[in-house]
N, C-alpha and C. Protein backbone atom coordinates (compact mmCIF):
# COMPACT_ATOMS: atom_id res chain seq x y z
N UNK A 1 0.84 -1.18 0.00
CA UNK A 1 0.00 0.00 0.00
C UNK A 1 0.89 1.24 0.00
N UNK A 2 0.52 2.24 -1.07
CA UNK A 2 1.60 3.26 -0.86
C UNK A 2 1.10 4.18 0.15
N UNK A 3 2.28 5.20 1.00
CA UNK A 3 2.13 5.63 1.55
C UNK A 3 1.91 7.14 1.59
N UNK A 4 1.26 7.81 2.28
CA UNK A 4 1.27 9.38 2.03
C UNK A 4 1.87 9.91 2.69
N UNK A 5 1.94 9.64 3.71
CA UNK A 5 3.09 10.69 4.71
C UNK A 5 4.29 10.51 4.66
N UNK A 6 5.34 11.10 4.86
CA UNK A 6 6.55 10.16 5.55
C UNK A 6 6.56 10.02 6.71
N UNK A 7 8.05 9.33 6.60
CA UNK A 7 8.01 9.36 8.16
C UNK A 7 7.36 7.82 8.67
N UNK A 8 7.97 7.49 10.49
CA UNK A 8 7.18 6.56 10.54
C UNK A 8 5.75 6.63 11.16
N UNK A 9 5.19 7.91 11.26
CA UNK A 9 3.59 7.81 11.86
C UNK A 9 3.01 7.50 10.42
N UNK A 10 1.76 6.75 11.32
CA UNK A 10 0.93 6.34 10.44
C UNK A 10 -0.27 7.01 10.50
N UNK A 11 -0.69 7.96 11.63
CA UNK A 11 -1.52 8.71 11.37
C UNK A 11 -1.32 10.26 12.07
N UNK A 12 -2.13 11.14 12.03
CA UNK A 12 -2.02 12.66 12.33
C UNK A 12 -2.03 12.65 13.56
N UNK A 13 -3.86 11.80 13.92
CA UNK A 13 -3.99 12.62 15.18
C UNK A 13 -3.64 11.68 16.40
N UNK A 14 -2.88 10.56 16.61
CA UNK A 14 -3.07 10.03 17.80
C UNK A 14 -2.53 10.91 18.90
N UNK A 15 -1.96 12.39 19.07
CA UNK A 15 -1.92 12.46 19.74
C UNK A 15 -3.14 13.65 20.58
N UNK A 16 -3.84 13.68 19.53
CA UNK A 16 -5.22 14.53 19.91
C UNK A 16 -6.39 13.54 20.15
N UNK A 17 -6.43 12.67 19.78
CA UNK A 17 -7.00 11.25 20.63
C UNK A 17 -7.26 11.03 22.28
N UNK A 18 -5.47 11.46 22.50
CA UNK A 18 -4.78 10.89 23.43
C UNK A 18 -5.51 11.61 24.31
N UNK A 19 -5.40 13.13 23.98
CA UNK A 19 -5.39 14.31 24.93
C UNK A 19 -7.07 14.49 25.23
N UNK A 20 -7.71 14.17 23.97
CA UNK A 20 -8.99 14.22 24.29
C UNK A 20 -10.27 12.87 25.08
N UNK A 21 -9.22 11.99 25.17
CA UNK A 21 -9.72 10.42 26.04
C UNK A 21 -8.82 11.09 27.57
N UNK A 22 -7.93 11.62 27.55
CA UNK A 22 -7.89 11.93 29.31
C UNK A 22 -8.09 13.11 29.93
N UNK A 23 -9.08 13.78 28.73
CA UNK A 23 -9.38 14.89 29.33
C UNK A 23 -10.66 14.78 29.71
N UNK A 24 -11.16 13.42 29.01
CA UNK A 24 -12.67 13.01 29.69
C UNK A 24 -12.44 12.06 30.80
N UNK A 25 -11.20 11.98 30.47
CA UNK A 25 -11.10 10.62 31.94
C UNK A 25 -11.58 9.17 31.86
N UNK A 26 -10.88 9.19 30.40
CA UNK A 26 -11.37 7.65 29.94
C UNK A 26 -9.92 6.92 30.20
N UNK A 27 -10.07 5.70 30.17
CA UNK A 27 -9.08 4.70 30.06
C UNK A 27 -9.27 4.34 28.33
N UNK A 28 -8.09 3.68 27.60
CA UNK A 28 -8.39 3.21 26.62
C UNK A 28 -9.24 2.04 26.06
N UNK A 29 -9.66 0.97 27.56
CA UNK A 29 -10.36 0.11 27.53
C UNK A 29 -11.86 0.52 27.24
N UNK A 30 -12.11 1.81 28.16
CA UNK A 30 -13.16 2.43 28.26
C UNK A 30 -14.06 2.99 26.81
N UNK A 31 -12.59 3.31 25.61
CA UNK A 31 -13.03 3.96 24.46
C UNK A 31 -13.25 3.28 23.68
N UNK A 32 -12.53 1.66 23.79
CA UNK A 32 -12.59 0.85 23.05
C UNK A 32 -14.27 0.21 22.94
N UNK A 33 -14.74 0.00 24.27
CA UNK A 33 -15.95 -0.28 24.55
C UNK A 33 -16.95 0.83 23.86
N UNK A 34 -16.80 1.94 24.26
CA UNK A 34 -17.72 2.77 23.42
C UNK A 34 -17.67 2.84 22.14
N UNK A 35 -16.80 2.69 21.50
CA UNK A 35 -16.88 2.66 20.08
C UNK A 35 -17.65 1.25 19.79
N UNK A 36 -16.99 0.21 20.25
CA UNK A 36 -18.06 -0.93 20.14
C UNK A 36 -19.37 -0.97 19.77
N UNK A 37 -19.68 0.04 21.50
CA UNK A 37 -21.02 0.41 21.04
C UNK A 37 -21.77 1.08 20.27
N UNK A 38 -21.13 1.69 19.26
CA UNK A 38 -21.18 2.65 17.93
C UNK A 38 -21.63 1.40 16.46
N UNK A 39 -20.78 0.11 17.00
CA UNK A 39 -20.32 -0.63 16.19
C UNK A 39 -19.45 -0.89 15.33
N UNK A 40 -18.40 -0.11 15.97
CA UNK A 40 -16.80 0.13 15.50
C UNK A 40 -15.79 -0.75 16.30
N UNK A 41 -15.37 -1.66 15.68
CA UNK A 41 -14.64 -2.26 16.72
C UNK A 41 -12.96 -1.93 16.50
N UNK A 42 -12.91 -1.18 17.97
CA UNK A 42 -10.94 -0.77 18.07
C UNK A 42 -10.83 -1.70 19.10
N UNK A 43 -10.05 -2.73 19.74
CA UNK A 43 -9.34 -2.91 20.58
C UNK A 43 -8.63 -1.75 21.42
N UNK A 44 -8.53 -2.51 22.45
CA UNK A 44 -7.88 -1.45 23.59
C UNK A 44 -6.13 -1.53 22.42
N UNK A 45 -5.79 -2.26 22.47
CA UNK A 45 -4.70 -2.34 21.63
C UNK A 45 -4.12 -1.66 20.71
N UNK A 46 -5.42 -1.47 19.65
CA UNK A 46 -5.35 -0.54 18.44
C UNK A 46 -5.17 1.03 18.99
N UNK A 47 -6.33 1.25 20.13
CA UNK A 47 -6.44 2.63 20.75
C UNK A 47 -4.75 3.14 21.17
N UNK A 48 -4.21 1.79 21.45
CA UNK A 48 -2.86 2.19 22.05
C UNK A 48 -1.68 2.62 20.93
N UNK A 49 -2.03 1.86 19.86
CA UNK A 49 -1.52 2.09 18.53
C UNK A 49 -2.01 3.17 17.86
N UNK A 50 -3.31 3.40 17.64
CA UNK A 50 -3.56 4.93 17.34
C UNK A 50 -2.24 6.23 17.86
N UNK A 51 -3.01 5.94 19.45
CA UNK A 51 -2.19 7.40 19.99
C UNK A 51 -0.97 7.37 19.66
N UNK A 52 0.13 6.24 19.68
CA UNK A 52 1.46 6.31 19.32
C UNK A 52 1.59 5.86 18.04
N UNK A 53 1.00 6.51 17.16
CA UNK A 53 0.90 6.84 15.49
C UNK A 53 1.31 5.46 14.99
N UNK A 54 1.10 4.11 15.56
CA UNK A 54 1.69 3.54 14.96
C UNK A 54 0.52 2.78 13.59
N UNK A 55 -0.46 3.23 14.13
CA UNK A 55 -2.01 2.33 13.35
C UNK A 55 -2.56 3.35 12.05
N UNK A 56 -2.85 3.14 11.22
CA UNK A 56 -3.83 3.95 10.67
C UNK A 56 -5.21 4.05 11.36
N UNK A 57 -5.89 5.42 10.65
CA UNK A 57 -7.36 5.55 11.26
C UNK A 57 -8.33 5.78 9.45
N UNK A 58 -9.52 4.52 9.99
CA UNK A 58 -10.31 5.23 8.81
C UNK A 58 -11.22 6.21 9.13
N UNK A 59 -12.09 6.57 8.46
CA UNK A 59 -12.97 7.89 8.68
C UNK A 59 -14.10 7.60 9.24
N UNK A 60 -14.20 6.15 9.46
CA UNK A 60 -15.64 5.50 9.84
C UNK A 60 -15.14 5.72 11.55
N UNK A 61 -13.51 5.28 11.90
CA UNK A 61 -13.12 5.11 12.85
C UNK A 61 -13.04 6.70 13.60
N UNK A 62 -12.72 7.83 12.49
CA UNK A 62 -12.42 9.19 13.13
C UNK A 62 -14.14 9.69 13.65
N UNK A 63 -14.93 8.88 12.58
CA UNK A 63 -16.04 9.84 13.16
C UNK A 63 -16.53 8.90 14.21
N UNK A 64 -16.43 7.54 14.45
CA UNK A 64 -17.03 7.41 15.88
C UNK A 64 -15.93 7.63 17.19
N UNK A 65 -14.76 8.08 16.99
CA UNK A 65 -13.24 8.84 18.14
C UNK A 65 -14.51 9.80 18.24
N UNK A 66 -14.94 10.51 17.18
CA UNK A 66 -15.27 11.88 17.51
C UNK A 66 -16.61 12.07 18.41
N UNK A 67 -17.15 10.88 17.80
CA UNK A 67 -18.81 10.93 18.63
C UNK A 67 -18.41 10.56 20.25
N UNK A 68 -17.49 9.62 20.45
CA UNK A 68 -17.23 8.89 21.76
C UNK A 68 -16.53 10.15 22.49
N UNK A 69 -16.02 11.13 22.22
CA UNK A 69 -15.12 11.74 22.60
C UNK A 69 -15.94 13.02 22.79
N UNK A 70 -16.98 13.43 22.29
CA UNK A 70 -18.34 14.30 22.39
C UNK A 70 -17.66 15.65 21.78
N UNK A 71 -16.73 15.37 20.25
CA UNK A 71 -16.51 16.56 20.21
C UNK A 71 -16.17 16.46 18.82
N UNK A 72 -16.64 18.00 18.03
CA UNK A 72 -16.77 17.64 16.71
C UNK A 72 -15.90 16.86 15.63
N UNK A 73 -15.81 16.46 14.71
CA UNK A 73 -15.03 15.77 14.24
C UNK A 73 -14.00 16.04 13.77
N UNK A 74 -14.17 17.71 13.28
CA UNK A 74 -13.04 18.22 12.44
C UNK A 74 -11.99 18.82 13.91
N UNK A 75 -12.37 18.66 15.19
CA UNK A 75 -11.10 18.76 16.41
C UNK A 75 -10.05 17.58 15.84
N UNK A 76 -10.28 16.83 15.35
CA UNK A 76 -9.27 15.27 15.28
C UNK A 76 -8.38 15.47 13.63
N UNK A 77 -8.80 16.80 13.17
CA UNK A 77 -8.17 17.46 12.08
C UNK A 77 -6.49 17.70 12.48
N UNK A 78 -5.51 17.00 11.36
CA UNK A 78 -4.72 17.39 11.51
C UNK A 78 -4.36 19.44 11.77
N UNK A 79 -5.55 20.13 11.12
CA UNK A 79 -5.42 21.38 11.08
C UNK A 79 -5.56 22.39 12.73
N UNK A 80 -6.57 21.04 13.70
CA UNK A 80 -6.81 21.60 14.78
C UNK A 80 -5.30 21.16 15.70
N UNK A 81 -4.19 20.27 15.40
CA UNK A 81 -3.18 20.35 16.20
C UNK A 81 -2.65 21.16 15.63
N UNK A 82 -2.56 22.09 15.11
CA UNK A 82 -1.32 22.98 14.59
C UNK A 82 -1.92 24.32 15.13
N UNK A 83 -3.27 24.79 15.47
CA UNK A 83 -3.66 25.69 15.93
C UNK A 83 -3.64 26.04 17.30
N UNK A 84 -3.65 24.52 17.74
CA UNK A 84 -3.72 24.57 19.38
C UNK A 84 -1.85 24.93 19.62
N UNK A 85 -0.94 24.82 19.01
CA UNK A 85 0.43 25.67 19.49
C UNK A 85 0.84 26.86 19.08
């Protein structure tokens, strides 16, 4: 599969993921379950791979981060980490 970025992350936002699961005071087990319940299935595992860029994310996956996370979707925009510094 070719790649778009360089580099070795595989995706933008795991670390706005990160920041936005402990700013609700979730565990990753916790997000994994809610997405479940979306009918998205991440492993606690993957969640762990997300945040440390090592996983890709699809868009099915960004928009239920975003619903579980109660915050719009385009926050998980690579454009919203570059604003927040």
């Amino acid at each position: 599969m070719a790649r778009i970025i360089d580099g070795e992350a595989q995706n933008m936002i795991g670390d706005i993921v990160r920041k936005y699961r402990k700013a609700a005071k979730m565990s990753q087990q916790e997000l994994s379950v809610k997405l479940e319940l979306l009918g998205v299935y991440v492993c606690r595992g993957s969640i762990s791979r997300i945040e440390d860029k090592s996983r890709t994310v699809t868009d099915i996956e960004l928009y239920a981060l975003a619903k579980v996370l109660s915050i719009p979707w385009d926050e998980l925009s690579p454009n919203a980490m570059f604003l927040d510094n």
